[in-house]
N, C-alpha and C. Protein backbone atom coordinates (compact mmCIF):
# COMPACT_ATOMS: atom_id res chain seq x y z
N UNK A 1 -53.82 5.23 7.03
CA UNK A 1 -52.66 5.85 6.43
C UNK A 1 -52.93 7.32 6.16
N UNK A 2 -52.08 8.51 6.62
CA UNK A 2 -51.63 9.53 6.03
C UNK A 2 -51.96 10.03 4.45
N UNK A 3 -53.03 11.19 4.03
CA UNK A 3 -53.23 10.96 2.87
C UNK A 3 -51.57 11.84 2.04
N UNK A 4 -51.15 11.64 1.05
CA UNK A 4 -50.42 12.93 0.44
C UNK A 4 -48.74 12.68 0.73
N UNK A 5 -48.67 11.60 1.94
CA UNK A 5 -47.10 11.47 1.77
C UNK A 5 -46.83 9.79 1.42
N UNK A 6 -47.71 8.98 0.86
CA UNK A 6 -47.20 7.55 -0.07
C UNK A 6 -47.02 7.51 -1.54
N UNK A 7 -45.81 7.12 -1.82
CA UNK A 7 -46.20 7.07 -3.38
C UNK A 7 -47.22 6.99 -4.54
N UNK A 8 -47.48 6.63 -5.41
CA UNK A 8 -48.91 6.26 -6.21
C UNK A 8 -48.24 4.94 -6.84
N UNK A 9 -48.73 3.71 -5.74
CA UNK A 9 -48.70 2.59 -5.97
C UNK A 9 -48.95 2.11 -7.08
N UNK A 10 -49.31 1.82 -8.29
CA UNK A 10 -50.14 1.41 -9.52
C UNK A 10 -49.61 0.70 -10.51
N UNK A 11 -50.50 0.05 -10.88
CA UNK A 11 -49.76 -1.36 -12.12
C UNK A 11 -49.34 -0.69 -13.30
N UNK A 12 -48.55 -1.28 -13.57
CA UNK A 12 -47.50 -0.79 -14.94
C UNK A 12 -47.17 -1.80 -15.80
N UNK A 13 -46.85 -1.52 -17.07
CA UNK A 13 -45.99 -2.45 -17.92
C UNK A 13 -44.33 -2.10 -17.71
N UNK A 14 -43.73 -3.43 -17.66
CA UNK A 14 -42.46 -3.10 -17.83
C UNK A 14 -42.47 -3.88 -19.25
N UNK A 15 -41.14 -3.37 -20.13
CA UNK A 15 -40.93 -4.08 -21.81
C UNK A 15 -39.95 -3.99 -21.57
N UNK A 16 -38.95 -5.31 -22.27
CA UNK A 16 -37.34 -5.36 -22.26
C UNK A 16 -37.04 -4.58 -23.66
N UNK A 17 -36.92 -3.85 -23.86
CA UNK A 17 -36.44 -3.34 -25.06
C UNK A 17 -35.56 -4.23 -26.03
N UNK A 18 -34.90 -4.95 -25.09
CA UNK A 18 -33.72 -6.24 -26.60
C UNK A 18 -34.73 -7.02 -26.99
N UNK A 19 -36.12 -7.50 -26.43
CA UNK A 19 -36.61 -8.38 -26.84
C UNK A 19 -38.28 -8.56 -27.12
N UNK A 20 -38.32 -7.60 -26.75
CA UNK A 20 -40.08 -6.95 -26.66
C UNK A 20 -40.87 -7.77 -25.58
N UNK A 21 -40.13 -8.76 -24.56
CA UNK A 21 -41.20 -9.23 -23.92
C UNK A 21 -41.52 -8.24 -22.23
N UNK A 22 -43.17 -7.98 -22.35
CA UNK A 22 -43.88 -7.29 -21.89
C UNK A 22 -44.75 -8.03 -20.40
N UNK A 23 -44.74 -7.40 -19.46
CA UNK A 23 -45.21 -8.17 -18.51
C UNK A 23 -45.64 -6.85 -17.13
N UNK A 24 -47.07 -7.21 -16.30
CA UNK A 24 -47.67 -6.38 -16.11
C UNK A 24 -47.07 -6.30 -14.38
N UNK A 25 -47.06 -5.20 -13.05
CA UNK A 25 -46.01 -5.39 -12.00
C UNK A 25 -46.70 -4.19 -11.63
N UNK A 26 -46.81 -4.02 -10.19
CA UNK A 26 -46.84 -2.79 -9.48
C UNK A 26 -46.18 -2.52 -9.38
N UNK A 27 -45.91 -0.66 -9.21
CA UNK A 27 -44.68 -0.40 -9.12
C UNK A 27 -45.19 1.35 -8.74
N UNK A 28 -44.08 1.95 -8.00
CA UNK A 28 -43.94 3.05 -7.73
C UNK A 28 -43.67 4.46 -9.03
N UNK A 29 -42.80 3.59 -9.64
CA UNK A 29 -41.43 4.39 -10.67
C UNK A 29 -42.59 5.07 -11.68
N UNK A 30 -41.93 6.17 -12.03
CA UNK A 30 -42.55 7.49 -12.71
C UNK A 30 -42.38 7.11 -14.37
N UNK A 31 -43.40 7.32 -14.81
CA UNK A 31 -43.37 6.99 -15.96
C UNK A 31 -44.24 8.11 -17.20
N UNK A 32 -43.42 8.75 -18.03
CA UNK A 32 -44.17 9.58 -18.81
C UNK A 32 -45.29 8.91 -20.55
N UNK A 33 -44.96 7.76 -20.41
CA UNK A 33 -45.24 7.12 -21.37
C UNK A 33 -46.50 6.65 -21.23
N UNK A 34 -47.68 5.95 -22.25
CA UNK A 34 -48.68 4.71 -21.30
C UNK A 34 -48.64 3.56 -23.02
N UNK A 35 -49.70 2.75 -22.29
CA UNK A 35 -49.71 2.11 -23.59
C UNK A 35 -51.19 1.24 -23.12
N UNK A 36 -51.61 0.81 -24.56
CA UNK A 36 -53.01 0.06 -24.30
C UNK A 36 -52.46 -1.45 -23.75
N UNK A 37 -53.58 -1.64 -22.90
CA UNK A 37 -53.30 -3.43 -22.89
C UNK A 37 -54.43 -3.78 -22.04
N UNK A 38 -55.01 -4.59 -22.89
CA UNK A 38 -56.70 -5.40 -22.60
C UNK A 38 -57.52 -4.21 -21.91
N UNK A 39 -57.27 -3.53 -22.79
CA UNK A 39 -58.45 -2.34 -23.33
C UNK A 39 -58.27 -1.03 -21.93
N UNK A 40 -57.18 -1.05 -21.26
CA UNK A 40 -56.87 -0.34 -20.29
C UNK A 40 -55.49 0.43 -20.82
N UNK A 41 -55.20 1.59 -20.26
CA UNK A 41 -54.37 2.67 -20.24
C UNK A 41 -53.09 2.43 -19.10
N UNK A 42 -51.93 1.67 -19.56
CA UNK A 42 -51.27 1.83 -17.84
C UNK A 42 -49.46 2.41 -18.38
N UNK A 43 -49.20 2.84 -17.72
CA UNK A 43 -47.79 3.48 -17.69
C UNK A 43 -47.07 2.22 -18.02
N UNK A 44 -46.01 2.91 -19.57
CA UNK A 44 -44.88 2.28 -19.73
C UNK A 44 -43.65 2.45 -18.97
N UNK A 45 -42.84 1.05 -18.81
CA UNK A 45 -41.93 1.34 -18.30
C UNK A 45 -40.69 0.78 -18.90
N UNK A 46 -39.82 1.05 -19.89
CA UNK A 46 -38.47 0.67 -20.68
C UNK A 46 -37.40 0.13 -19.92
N UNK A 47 -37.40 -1.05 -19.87
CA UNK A 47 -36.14 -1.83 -19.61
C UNK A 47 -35.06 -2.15 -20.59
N UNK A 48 -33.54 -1.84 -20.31
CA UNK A 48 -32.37 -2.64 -21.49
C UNK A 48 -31.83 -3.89 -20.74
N UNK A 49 -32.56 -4.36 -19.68
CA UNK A 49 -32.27 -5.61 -19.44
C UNK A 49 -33.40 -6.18 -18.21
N UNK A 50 -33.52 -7.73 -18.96
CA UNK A 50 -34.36 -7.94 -17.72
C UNK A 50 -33.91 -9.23 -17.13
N UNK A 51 -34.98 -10.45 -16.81
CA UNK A 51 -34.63 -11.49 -16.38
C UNK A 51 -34.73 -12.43 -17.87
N UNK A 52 -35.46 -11.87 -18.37
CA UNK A 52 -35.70 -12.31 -19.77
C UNK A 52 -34.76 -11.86 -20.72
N UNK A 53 -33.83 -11.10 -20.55
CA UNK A 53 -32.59 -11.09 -21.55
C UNK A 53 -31.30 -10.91 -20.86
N UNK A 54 -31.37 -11.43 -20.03
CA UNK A 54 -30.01 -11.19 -19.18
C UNK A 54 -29.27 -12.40 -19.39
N UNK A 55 -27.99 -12.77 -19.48
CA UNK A 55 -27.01 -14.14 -20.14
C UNK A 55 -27.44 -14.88 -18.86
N UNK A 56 -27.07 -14.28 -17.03
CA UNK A 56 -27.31 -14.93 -16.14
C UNK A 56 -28.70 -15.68 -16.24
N UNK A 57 -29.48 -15.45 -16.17
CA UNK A 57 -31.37 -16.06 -16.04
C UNK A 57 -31.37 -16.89 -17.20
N UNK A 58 -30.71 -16.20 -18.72
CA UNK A 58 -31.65 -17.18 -19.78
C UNK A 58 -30.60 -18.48 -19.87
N UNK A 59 -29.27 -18.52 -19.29
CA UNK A 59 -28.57 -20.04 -19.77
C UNK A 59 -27.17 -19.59 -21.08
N UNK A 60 -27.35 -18.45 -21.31
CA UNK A 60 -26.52 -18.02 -22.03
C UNK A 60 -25.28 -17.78 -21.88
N UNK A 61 -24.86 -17.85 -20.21
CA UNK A 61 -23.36 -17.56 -19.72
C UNK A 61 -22.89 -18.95 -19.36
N UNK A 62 -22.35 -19.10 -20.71
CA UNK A 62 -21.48 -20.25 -20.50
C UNK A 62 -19.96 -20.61 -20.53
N UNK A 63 -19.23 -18.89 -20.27
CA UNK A 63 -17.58 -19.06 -20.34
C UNK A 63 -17.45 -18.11 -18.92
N UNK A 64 -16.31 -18.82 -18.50
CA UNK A 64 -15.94 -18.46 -17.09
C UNK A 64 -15.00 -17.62 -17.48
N UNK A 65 -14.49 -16.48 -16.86
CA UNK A 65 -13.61 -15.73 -17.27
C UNK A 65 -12.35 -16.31 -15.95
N UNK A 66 -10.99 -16.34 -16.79
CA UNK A 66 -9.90 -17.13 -16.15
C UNK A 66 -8.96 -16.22 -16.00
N UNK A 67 -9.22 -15.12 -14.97
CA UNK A 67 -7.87 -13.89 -14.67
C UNK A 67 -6.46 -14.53 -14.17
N UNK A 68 -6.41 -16.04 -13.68
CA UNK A 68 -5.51 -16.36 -13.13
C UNK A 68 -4.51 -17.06 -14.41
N UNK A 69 -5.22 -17.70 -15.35
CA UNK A 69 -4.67 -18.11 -16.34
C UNK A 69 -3.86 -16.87 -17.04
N UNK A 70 -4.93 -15.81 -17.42
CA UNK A 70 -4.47 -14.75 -18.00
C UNK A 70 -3.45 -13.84 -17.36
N UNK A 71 -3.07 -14.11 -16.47
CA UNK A 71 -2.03 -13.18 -15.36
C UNK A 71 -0.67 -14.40 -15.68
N UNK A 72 -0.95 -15.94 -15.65
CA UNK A 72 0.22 -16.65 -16.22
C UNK A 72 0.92 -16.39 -17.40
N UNK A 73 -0.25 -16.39 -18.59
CA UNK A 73 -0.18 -16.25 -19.94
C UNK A 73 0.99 -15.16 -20.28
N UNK A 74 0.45 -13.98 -19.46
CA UNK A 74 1.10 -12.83 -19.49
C UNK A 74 2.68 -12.60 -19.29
N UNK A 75 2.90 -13.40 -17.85
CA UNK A 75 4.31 -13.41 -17.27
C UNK A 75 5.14 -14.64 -18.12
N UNK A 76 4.43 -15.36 -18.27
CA UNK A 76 5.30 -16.35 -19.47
C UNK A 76 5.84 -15.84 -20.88
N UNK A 77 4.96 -14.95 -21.21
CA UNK A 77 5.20 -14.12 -22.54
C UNK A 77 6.03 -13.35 -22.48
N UNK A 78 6.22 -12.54 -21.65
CA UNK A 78 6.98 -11.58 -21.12
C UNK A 78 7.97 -11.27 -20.18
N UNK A 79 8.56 -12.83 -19.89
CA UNK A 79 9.16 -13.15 -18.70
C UNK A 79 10.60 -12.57 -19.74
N UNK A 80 11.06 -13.55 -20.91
CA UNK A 80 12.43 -12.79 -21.84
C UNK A 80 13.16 -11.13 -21.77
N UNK A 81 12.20 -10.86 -21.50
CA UNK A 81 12.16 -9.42 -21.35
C UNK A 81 12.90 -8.94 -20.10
N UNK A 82 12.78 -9.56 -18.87
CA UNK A 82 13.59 -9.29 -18.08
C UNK A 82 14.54 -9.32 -17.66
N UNK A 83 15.46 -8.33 -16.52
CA UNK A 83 16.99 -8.43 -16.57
C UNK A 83 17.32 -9.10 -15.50
């Protein structure tokens, strides 16, 4: 390989910020932060969502959203109104 034109491949922490859980990932992405972990120095990386707090992954999305109901709801309510 070419020295000077690949990224700097290197392990990182990513942290979900809603939930503090922390987990270690190679990764490219630039990071100005670091933090200790098992006695090593590695770049933080701030997540506001992960697989670990997302409604999809954890079981938490449990209402279907019903635009077709709500488009009935609407014209039934508002049907009087017309000439």
């Amino acid at each position: 390989m070419k020295d000077g034109i690949h990224p700097n491949y290197r392990e990182v922490i990513f942290k979900d910020m809603s939930n503090g859980k922390e987990w270690i990932c190679r990764s490219t992405a630039p990071s100005k932060e670091t933090i200790q972990y098992e006695g090593r120095e590695l770049p933080l990386i701030k997540l506001d969502v992960s697989s670990y707090s997302h409604p999809f992954y954890t079981g938490a999305q449990n209402t279907i959203v019903d635009t077709a109901g709500r488009v009935e709801k609407f014209r039934r309510r508002f049907d009087r109104f017309k000439k």
